[in-house]
C-alpha atoms as a PDB file:
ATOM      1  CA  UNK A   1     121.079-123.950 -38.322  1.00  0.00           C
ATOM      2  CA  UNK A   2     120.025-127.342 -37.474  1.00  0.00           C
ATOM      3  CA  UNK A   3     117.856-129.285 -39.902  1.00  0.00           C
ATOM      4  CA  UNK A   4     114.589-130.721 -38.480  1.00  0.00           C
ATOM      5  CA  UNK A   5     114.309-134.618 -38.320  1.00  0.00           C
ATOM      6  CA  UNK A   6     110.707-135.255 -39.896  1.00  0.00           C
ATOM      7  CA  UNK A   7     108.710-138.844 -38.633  1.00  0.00           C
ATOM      8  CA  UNK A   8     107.072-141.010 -40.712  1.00  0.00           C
ATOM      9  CA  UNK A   9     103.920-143.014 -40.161  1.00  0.00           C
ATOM     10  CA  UNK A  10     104.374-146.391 -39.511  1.00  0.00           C
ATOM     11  CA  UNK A  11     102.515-148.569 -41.732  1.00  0.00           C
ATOM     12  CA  UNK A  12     101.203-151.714 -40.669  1.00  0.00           C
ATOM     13  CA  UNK A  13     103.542-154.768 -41.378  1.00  0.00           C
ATOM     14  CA  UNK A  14     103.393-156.148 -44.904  1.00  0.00           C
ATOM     15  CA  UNK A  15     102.133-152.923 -46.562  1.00  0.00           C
ATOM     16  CA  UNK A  16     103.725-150.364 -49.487  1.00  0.00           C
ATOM     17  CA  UNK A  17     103.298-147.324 -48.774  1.00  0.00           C
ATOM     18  CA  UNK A  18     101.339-146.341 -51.837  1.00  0.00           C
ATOM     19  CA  UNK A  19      98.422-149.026 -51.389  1.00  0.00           C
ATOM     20  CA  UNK A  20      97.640-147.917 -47.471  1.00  0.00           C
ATOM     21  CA  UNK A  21      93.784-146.855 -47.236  1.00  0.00           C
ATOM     22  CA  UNK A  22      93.113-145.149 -43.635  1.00  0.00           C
ATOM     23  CA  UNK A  23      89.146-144.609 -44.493  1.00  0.00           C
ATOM     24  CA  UNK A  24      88.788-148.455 -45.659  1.00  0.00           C
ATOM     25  CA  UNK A  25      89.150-149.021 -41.859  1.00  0.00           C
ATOM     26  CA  UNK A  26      86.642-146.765 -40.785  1.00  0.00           C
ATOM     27  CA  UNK A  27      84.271-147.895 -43.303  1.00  0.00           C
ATOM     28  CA  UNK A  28      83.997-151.362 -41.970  1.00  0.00           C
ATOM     29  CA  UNK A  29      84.270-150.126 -38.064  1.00  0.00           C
ATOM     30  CA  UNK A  30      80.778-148.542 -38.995  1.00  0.00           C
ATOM     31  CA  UNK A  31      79.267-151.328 -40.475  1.00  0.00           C
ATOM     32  CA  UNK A  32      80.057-153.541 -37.596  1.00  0.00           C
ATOM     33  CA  UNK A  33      78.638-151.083 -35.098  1.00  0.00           C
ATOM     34  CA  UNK A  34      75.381-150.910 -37.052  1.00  0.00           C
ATOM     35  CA  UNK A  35      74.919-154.524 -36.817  1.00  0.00           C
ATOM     36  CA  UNK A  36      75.372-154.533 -33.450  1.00  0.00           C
ATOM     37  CA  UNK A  37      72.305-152.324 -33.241  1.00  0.00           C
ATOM     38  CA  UNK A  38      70.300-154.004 -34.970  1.00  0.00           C
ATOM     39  CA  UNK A  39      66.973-155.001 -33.749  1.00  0.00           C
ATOM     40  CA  UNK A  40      67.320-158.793 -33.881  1.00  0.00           C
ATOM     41  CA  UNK A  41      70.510-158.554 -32.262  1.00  0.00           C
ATOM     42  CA  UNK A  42      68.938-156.696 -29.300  1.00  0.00           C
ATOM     43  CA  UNK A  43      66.334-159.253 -28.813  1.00  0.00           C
ATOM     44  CA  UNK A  44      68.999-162.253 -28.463  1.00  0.00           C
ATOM     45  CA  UNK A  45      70.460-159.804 -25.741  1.00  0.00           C
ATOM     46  CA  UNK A  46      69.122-160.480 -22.484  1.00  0.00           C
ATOM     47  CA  UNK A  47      67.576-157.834 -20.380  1.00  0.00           C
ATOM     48  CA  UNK A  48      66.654-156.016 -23.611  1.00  0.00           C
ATOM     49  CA  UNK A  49      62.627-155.367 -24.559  1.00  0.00           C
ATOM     50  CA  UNK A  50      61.849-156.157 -28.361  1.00  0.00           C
ATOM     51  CA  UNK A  51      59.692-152.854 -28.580  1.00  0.00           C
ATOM     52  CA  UNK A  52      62.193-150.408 -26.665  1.00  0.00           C
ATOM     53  CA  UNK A  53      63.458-147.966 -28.989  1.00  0.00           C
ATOM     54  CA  UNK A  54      61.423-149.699 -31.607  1.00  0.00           C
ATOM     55  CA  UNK A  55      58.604-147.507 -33.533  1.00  0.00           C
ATOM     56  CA  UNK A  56      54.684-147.484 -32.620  1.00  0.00           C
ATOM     57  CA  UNK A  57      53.419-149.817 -34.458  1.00  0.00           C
ATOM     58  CA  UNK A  58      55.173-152.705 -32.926  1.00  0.00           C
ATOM     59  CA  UNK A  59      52.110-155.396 -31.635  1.00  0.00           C
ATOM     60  CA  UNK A  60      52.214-154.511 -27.525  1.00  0.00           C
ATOM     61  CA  UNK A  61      53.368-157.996 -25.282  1.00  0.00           C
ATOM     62  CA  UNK A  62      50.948-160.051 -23.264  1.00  0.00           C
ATOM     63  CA  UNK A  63      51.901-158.473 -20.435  1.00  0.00           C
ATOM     64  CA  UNK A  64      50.716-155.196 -21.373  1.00  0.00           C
ATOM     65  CA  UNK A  65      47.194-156.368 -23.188  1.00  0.00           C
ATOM     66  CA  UNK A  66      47.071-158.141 -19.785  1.00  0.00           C
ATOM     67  CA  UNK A  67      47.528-154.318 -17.955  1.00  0.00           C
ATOM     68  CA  UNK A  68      45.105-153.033 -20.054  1.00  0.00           C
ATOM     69  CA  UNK A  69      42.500-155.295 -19.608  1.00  0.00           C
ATOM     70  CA  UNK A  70      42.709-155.626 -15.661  1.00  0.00           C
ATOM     71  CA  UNK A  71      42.599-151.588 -15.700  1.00  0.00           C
ATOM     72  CA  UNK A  72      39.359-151.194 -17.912  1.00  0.00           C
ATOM     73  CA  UNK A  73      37.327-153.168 -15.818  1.00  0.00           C
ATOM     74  CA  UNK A  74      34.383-151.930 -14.309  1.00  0.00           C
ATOM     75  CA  UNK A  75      34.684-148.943 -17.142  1.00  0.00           C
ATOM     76  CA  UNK A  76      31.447-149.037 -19.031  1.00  0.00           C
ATOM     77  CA  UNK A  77      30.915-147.023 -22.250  1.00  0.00           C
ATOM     78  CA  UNK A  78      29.004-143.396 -22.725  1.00  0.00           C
ATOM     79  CA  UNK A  79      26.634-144.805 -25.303  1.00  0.00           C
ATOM     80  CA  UNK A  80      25.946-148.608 -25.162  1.00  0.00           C
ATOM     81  CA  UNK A  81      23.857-148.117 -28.792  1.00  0.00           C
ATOM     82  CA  UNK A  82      26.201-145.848 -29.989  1.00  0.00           C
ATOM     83  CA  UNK A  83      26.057-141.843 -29.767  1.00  0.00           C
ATOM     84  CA  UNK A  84      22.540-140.005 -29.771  1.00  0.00           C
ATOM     85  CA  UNK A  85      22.024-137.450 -32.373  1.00  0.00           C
ATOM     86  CA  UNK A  86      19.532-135.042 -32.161  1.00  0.00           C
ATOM     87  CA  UNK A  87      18.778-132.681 -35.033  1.00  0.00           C
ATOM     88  CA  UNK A  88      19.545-129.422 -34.520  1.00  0.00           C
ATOM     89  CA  UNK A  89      15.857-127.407 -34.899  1.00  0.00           C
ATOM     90  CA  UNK A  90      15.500-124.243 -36.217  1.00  0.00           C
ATOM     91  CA  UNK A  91      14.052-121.131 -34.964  1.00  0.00           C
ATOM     92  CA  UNK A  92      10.480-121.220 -34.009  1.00  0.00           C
ATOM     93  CA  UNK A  93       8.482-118.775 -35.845  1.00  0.00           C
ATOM     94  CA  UNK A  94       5.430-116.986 -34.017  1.00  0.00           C
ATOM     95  CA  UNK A  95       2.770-116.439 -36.531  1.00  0.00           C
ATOM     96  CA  UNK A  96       1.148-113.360 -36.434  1.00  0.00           C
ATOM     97  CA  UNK A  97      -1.884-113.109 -34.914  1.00  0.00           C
ATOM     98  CA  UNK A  98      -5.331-112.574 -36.900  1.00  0.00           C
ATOM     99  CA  UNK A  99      -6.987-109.289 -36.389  1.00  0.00           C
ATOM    100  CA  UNK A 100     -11.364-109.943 -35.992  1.00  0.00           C
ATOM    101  CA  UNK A 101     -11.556-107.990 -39.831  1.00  0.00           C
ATOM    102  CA  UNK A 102      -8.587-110.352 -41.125  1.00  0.00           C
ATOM    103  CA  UNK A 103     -10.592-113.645 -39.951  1.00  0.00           C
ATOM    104  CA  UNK A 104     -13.540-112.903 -41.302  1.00  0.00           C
ATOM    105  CA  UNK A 105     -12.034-112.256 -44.614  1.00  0.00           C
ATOM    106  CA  UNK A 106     -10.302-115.682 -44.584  1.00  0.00           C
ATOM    107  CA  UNK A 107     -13.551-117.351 -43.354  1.00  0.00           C
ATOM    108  CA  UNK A 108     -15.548-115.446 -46.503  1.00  0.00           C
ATOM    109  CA  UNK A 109     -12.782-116.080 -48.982  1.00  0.00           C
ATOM    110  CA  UNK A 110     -12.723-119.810 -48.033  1.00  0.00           C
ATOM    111  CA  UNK A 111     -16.616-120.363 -47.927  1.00  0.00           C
ATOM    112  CA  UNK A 112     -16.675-118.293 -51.481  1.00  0.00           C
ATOM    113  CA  UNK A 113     -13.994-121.233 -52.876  1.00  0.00           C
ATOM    114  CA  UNK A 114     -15.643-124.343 -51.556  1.00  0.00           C
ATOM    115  CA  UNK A 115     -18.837-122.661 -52.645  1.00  0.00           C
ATOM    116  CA  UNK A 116     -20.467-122.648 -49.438  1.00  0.00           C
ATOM    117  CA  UNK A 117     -20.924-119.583 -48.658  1.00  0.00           C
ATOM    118  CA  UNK A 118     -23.693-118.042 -46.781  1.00  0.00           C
ATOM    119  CA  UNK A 119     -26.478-116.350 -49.518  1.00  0.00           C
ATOM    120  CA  UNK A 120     -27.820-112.902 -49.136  1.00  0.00           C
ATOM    121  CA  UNK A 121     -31.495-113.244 -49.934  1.00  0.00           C
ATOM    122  CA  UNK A 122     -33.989-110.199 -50.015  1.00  0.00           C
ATOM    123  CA  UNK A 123     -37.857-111.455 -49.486  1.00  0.00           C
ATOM    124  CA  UNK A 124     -40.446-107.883 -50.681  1.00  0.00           C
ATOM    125  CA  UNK A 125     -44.007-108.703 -50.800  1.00  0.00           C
ATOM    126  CA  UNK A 126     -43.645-112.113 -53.307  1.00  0.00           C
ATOM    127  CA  UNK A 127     -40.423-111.182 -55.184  1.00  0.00           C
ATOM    128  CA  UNK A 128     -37.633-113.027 -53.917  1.00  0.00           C
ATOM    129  CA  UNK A 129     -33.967-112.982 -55.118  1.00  0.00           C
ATOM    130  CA  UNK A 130     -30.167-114.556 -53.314  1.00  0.00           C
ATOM    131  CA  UNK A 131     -26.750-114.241 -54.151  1.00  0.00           C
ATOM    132  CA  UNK A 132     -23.684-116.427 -52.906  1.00  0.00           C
ATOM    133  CA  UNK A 133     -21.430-113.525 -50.767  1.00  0.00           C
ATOM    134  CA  UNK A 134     -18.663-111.918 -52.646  1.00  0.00           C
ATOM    135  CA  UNK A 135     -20.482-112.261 -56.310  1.00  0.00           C
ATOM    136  CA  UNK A 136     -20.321-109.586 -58.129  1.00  0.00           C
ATOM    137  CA  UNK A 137     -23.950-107.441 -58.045  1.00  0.00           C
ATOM    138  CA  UNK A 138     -23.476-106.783 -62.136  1.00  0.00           C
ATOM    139  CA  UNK A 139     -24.367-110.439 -62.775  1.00  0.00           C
ATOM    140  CA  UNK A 140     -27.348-110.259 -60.812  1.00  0.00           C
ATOM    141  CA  UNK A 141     -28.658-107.161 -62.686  1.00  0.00           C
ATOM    142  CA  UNK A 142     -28.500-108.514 -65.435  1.00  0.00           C
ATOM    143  CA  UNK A 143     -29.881-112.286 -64.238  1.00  0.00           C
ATOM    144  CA  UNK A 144     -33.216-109.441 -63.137  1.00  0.00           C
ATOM    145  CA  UNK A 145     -33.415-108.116 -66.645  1.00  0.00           C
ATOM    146  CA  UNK A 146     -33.498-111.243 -68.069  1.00  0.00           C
ATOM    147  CA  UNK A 147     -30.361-111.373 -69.830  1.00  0.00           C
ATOM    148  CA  UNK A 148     -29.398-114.911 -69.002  1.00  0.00           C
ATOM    149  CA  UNK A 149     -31.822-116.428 -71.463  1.00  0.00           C
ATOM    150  CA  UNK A 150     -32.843-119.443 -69.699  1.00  0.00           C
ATOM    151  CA  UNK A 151     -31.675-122.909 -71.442  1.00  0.00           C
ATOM    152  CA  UNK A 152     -34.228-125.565 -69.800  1.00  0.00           C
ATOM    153  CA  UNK A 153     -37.021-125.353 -66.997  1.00  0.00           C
ATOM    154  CA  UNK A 154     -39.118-126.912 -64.476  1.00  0.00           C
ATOM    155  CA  UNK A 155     -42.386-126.930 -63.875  1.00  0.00           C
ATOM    156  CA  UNK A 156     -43.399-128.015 -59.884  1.00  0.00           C
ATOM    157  CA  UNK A 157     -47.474-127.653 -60.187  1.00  0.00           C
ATOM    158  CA  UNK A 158     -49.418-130.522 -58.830  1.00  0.00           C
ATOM    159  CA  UNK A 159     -46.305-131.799 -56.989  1.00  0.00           C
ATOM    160  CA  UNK A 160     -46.485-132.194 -52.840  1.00  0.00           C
ATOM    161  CA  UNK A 161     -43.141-131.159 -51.359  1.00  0.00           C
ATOM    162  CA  UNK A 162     -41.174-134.567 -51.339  1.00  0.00           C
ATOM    163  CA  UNK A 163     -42.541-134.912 -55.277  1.00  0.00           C
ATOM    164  CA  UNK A 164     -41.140-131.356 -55.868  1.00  0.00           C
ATOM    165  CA  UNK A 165     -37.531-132.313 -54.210  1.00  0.00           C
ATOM    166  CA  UNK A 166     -37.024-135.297 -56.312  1.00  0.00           C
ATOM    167  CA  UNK A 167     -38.205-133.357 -59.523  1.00  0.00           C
ATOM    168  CA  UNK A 168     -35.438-130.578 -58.693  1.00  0.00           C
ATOM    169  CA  UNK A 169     -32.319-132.808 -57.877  1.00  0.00           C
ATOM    170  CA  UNK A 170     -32.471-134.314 -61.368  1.00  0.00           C
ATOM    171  CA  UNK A 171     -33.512-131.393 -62.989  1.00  0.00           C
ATOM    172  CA  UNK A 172     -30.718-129.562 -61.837  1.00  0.00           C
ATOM    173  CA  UNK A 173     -28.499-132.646 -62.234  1.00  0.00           C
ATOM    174  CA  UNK A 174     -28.983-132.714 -65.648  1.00  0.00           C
ATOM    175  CA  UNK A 175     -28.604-129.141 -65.816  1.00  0.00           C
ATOM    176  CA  UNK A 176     -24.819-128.968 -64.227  1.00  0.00           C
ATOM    177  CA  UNK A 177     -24.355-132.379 -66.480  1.00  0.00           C
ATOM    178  CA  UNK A 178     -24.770-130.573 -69.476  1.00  0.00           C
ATOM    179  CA  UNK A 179     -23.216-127.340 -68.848  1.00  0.00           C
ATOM    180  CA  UNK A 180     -26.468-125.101 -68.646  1.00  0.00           C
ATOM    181  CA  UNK A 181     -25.711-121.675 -67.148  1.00  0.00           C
ATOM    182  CA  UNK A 182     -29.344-120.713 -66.574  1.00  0.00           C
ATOM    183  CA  UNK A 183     -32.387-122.662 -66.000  1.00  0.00           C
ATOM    184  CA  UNK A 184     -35.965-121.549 -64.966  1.00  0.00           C
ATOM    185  CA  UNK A 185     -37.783-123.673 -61.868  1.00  0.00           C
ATOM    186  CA  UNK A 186     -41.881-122.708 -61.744  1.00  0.00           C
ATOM    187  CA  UNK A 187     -42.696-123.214 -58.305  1.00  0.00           C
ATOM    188  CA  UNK A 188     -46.203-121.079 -58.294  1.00  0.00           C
ATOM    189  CA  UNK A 189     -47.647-118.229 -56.468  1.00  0.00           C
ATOM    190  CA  UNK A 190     -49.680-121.216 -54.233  1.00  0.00           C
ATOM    191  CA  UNK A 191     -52.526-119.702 -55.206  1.00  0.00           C
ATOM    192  CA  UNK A 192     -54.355-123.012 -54.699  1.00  0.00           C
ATOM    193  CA  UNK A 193     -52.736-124.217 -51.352  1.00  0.00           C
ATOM    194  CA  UNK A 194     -54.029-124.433 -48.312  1.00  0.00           C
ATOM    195  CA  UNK A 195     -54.297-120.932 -46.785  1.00  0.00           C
ATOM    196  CA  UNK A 196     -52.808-119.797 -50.114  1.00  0.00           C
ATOM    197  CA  UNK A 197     -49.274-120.352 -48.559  1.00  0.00           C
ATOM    198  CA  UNK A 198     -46.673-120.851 -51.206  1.00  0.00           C
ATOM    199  CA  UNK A 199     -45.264-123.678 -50.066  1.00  0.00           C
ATOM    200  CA  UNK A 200     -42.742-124.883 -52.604  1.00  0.00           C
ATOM    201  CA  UNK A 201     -41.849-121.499 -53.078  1.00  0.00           C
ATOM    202  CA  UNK A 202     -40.439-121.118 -49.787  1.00  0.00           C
ATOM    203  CA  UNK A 203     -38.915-124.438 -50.369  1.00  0.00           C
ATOM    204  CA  UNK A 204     -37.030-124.018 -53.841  1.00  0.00           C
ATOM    205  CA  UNK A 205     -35.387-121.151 -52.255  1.00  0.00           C
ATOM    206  CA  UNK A 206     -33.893-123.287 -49.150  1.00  0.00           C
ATOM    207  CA  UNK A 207     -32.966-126.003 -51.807  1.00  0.00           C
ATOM    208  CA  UNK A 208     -31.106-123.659 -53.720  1.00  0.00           C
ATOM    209  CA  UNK A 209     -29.355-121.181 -50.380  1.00  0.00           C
ATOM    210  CA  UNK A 210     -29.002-124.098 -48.157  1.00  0.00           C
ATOM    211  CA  UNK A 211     -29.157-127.279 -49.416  1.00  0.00           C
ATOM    212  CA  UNK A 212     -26.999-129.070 -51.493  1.00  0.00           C
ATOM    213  CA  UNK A 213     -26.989-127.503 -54.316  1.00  0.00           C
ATOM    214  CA  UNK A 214     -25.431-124.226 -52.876  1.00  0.00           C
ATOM    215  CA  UNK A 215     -22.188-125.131 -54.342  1.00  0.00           C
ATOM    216  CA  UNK A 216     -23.154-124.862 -57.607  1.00  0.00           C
ATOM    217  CA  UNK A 217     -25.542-122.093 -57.694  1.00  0.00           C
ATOM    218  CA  UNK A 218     -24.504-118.240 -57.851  1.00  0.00           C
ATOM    219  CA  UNK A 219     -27.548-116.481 -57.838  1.00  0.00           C
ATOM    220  CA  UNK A 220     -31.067-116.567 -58.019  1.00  0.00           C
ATOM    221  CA  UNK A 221     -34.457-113.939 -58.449  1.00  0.00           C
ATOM    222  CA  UNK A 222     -38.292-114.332 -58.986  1.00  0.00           C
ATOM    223  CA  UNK A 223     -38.663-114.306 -63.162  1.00  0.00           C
ATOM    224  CA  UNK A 224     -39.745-111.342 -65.481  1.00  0.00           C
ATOM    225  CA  UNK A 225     -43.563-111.463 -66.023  1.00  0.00           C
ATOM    226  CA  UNK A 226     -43.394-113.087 -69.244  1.00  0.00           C
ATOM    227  CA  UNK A 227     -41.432-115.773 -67.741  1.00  0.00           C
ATOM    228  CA  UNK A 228     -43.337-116.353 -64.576  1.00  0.00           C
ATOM    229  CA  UNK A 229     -43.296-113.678 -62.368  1.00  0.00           C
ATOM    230  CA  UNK A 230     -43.245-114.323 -59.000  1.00  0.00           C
ATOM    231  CA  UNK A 231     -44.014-117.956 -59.665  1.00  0.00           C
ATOM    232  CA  UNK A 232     -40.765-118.578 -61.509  1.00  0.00           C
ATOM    233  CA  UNK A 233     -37.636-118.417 -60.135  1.00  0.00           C
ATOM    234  CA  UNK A 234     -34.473-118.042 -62.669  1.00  0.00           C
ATOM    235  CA  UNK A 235     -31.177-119.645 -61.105  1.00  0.00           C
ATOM    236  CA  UNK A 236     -27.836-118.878 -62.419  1.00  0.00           C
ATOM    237  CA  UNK A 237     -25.285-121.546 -62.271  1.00  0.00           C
ATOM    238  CA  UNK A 238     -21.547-122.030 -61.884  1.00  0.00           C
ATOM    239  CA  UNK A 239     -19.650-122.897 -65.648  1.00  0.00           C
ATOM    240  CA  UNK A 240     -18.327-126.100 -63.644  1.00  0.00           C
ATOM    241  CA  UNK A 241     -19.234-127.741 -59.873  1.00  0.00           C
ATOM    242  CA  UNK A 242     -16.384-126.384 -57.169  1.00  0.00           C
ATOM    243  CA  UNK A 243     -15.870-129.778 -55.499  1.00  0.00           C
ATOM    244  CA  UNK A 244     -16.130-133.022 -58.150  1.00  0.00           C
ATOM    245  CA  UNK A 245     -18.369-136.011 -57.110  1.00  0.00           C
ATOM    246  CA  UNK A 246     -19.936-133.922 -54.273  1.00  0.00           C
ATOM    247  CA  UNK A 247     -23.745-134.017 -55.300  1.00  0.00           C
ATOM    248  CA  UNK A 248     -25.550-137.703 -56.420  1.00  0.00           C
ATOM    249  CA  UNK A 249     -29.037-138.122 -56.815  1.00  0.00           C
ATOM    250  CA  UNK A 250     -31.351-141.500 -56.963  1.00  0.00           C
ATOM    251  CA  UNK A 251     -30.985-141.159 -60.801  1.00  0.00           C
ATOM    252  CA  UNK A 252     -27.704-141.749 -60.803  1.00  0.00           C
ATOM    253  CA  UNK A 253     -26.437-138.784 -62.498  1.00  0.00           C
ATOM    254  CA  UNK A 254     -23.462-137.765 -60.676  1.00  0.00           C
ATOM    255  CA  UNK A 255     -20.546-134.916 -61.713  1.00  0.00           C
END
């Protein structure tokens, strides 16, 4: 049986056979094919673009700022002073609407708190009595018995009408000043008028129902015999005026 001749590499000239390397070679065929890749080399390569291949953020040529430009013209923007905003509203709520009986509670309620509310006044023979709506009838019981023990009065005989006015403003000025409750105001029957017409009678009681001085009065009734009768009127008062600085007289007293 014939023995198989075996071939042996050939070496390159001038090398031992021990110190041959194979992958030395390859190692420096792939570092001269990655600087032949490189990106300056390409550029000193005619025919080559500096961007191509390169990655986005490479600053665009002249040429193509010069594309740009020429193809934005005439292109103008959605919003010259920028975008609009508009809040965003929410949803509209109906109110309700107001039965006859609910608005004419309101309208009571709010007349009763800024003390303007419309007095009930009873007028039978010469006794004469009014309450501010919504009070409660116990206090005027007890303003008829003469349980509010009256803490200062007035007294309006010999006085013509405009006399009699002044007289009550600062009278009851001084009253609501110092904190009284209840005060008496003698007006007089009018016994000695002309045609025996009680004149400031009829008056006190508009002062006090319509005038200013509404807001601060509660109630009001002819007096018990020993304090008048019909020619006395007590007047019960708030504890403190609704609205501050409201009423000012030509004294000068003011609240």
């Amino acid at each position: 049986m014939s023995r198989k001749e075996t071939k042996s590499a050939t070496l390159p000239r001038g090398t031992a056979p021990c110190a041959y390397r194979p992958f030395t070679v390859l190692k420096d065929l792939a570092a001269s094919i990655a600087v032949s890749e490189s990106p300056q080399r390409r550029s000193s390569q005619p025919g080559v673009a500096v961007g191509q291949g390169m990655s986005c953020c490479t600053e665009p040529s002249e040429n193509e700022i010069e594309l740009f430009w020429r193809e934005m013209q005439g292109v103008q923007r959605l919003w010259p002073e920028g975008p609009n905003l508009v809040a965003r509203r929410g949803p509209t709520l109906v109110p309700r609407p107001l039965t006859t009986e609910d608005a004419e509670v309101l309208a009571e309620l709010a007349d009763l708190v800024a003390g303007t509310a419309a007095f009930d006044i009873t007028l039978s023979d010469e006794y004469v009595e009014g309450v501010v709506g919504g009070l409660d009838l116990r206090l005027l019981q007890r303003l008829r018995r003469g349980e509010f023990a009256y803490q200062d009065y007035v007294d309006l005989h010999g006085l013509n009408v405009e006399q009699a006015k002044a007289r009550v403003d600062e009278f009851l000025a001084t009253a609501v000043r110092t904190g009284k409750r209840c005060v008496l105001i003698v007006h007089g029957r009018g016994k000695n008028s002309k045609d025996q017409v009680p004149v400031l009678k009829r008056r006190v009681t508009e002062w006090l129902a319509r005038g200013r001085w509404s807001r601060v009065v509660l109630a009001f009734c002819s007096a018990r015999p020993c304090d008048g009768g019909t020619g006395a009127l007590y007047v019960l008062l708030r504890r403190k005026p609704r609205e501050r600085g409201k009423v000012r007289v030509a004294t000068g007293v003011k609240w």
